[in-house]
Protein backbone atom coordinates (compact mmCIF):
# COMPACT_ATOMS: atom_id res chain seq x y z
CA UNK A 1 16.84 8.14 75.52
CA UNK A 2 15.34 9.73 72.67
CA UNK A 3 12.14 9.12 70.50
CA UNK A 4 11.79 7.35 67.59
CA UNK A 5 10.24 8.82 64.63
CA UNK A 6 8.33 6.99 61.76
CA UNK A 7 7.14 8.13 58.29
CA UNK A 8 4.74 6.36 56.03
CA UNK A 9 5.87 8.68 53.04
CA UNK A 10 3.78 9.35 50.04
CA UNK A 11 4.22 12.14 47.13
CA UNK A 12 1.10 14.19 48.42
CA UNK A 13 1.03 13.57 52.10
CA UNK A 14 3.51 12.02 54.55
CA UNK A 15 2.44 10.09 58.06
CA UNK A 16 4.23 10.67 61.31
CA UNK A 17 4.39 9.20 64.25
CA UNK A 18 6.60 9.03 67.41
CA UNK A 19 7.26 7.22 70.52
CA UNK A 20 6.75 7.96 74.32
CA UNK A 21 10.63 8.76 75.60
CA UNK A 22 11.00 5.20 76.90
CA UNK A 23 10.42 4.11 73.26
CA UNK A 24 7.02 1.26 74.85
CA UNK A 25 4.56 3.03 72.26
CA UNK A 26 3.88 4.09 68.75
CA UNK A 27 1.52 7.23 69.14
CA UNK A 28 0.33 9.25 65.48
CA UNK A 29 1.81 12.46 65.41
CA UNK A 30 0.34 13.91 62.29
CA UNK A 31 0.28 14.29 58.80
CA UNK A 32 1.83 17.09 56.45
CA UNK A 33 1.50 17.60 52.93
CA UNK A 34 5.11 16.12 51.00
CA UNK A 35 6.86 18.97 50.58
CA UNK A 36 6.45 20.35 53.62
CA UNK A 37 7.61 17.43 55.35
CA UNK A 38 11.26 17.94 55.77
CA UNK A 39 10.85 21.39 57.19
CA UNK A 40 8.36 19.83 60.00
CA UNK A 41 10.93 17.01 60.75
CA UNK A 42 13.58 19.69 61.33
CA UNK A 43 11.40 21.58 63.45
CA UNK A 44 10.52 18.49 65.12
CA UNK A 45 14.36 16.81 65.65
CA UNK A 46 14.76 20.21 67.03
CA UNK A 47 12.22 20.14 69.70
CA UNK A 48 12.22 16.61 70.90
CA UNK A 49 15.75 13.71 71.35
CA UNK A 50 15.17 11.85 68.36
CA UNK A 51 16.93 8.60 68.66
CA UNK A 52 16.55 7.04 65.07
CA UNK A 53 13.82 7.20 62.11
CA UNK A 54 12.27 4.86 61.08
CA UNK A 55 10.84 4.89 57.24
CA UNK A 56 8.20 2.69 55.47
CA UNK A 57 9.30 1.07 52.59
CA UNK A 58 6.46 -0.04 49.78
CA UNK A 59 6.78 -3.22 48.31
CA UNK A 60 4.90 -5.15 46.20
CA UNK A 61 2.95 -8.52 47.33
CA UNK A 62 6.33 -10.30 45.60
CA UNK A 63 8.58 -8.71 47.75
CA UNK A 64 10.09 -5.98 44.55
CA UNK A 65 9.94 -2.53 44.63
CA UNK A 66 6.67 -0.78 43.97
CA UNK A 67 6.45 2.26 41.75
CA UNK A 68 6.51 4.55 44.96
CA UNK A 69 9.94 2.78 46.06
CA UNK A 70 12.03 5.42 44.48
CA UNK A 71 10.63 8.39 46.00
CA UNK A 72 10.59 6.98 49.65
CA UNK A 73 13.91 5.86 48.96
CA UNK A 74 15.16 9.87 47.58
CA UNK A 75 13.81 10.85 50.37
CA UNK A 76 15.20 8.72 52.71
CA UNK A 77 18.56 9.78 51.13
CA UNK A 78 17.54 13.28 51.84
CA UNK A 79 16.83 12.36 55.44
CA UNK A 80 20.49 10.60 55.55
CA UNK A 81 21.79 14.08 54.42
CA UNK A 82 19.77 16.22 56.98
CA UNK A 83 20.23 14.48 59.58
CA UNK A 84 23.41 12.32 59.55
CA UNK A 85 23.70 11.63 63.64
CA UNK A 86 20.29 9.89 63.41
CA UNK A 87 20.16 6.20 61.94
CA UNK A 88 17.57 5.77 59.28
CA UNK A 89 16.13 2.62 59.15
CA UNK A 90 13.52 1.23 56.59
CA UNK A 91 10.53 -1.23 57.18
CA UNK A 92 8.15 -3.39 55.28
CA UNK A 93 5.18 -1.28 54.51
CA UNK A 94 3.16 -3.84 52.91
CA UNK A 95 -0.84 -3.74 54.13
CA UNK A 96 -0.14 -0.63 56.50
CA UNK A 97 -3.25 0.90 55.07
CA UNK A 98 -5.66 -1.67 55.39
CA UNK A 99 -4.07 -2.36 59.23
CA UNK A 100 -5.02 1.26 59.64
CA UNK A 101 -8.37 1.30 58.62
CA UNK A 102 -8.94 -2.16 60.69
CA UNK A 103 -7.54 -0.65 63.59
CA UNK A 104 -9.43 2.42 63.19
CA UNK A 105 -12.89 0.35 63.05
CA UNK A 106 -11.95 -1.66 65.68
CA UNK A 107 -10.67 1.95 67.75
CA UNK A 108 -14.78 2.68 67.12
CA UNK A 109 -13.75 5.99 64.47
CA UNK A 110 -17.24 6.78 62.42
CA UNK A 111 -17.54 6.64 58.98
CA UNK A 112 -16.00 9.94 57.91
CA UNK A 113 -12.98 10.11 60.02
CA UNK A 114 -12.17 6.51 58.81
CA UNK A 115 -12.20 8.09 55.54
CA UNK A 116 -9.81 11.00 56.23
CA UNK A 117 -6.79 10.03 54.23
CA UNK A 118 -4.83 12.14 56.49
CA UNK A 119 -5.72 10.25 59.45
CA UNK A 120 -4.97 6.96 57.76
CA UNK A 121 -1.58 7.92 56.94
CA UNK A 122 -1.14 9.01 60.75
CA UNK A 123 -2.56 5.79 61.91
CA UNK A 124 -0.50 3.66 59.11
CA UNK A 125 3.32 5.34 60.57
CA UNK A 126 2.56 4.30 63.95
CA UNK A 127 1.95 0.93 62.75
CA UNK A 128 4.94 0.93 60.74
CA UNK A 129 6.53 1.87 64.56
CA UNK A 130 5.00 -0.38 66.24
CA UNK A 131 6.19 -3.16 63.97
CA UNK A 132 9.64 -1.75 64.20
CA UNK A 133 9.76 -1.55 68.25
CA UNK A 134 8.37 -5.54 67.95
CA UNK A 135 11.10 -6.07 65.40
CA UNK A 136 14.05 -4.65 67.89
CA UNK A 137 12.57 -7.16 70.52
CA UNK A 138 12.59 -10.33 69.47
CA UNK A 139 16.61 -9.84 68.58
């Protein structure tokens, strides 16, 4: 069984995080500025079994396609390309932000690492995991 990775993509810096092996957890993995992204997943696929990928996908409070829709979507494509034995999935990325800076307050993070953008983004992909993994369990 391999991990599964997720991205909260955005044009300056892109979230990742993974799961444990047995696919129970959502842990951050880090975050890398955009174009540097695909070379760290390839490095990444090539260290560690990644099962699928799992991508957040911005919407708007009505549901329609944000104005960063199209780039997570191109690179999605791009990911589809790359890495065409590995199912890309998409999920609703609506409010990961705010969940992130909730949980990090609640996690006890001061001030200024609550602020990191960097660490937000981490902290947003493995919520956009860990709503995946709860989404393949209720089917």
């Amino acid at each position: 069984m391999g991990r599964i990775l997720a991205i909260d993509y955005g044009t300056k810096r892109v979230g990742l995080a993974v799961t444990d092996v047995l696919q129970i957890a959502a842990n951050p993995l880090d975050t890398v500025h955009a174009k540097d992204a695909l070379a760290y997943i390839k490095a990444y696929v090539q260290r560690e079994p990644v099962e699928a990928i799992v991508i957040g996908m911005p919407r708007r409070l009505s549901g329609e396609d944000s104005d960063a829709t199209q780039h997570v979507v191109g690179f999605m494509r791009t990911l589809q390309r790359e890495f065409a034995s590995i199912p890309v999935h998409t999920i609703d990325e609506r409010f990961t932000s705010k969940m992130a800076q909730a949980a990090m307050l609640a996690g006890g993070l001061k001030k200024k690492a609550r602020q990191d953008k960097g660490t937000v983004d981490r902290v947003s992909a493995a919520i956009i995991l860990q709503s995946y993994l709860e989404s393949k369990n209720i089917l």
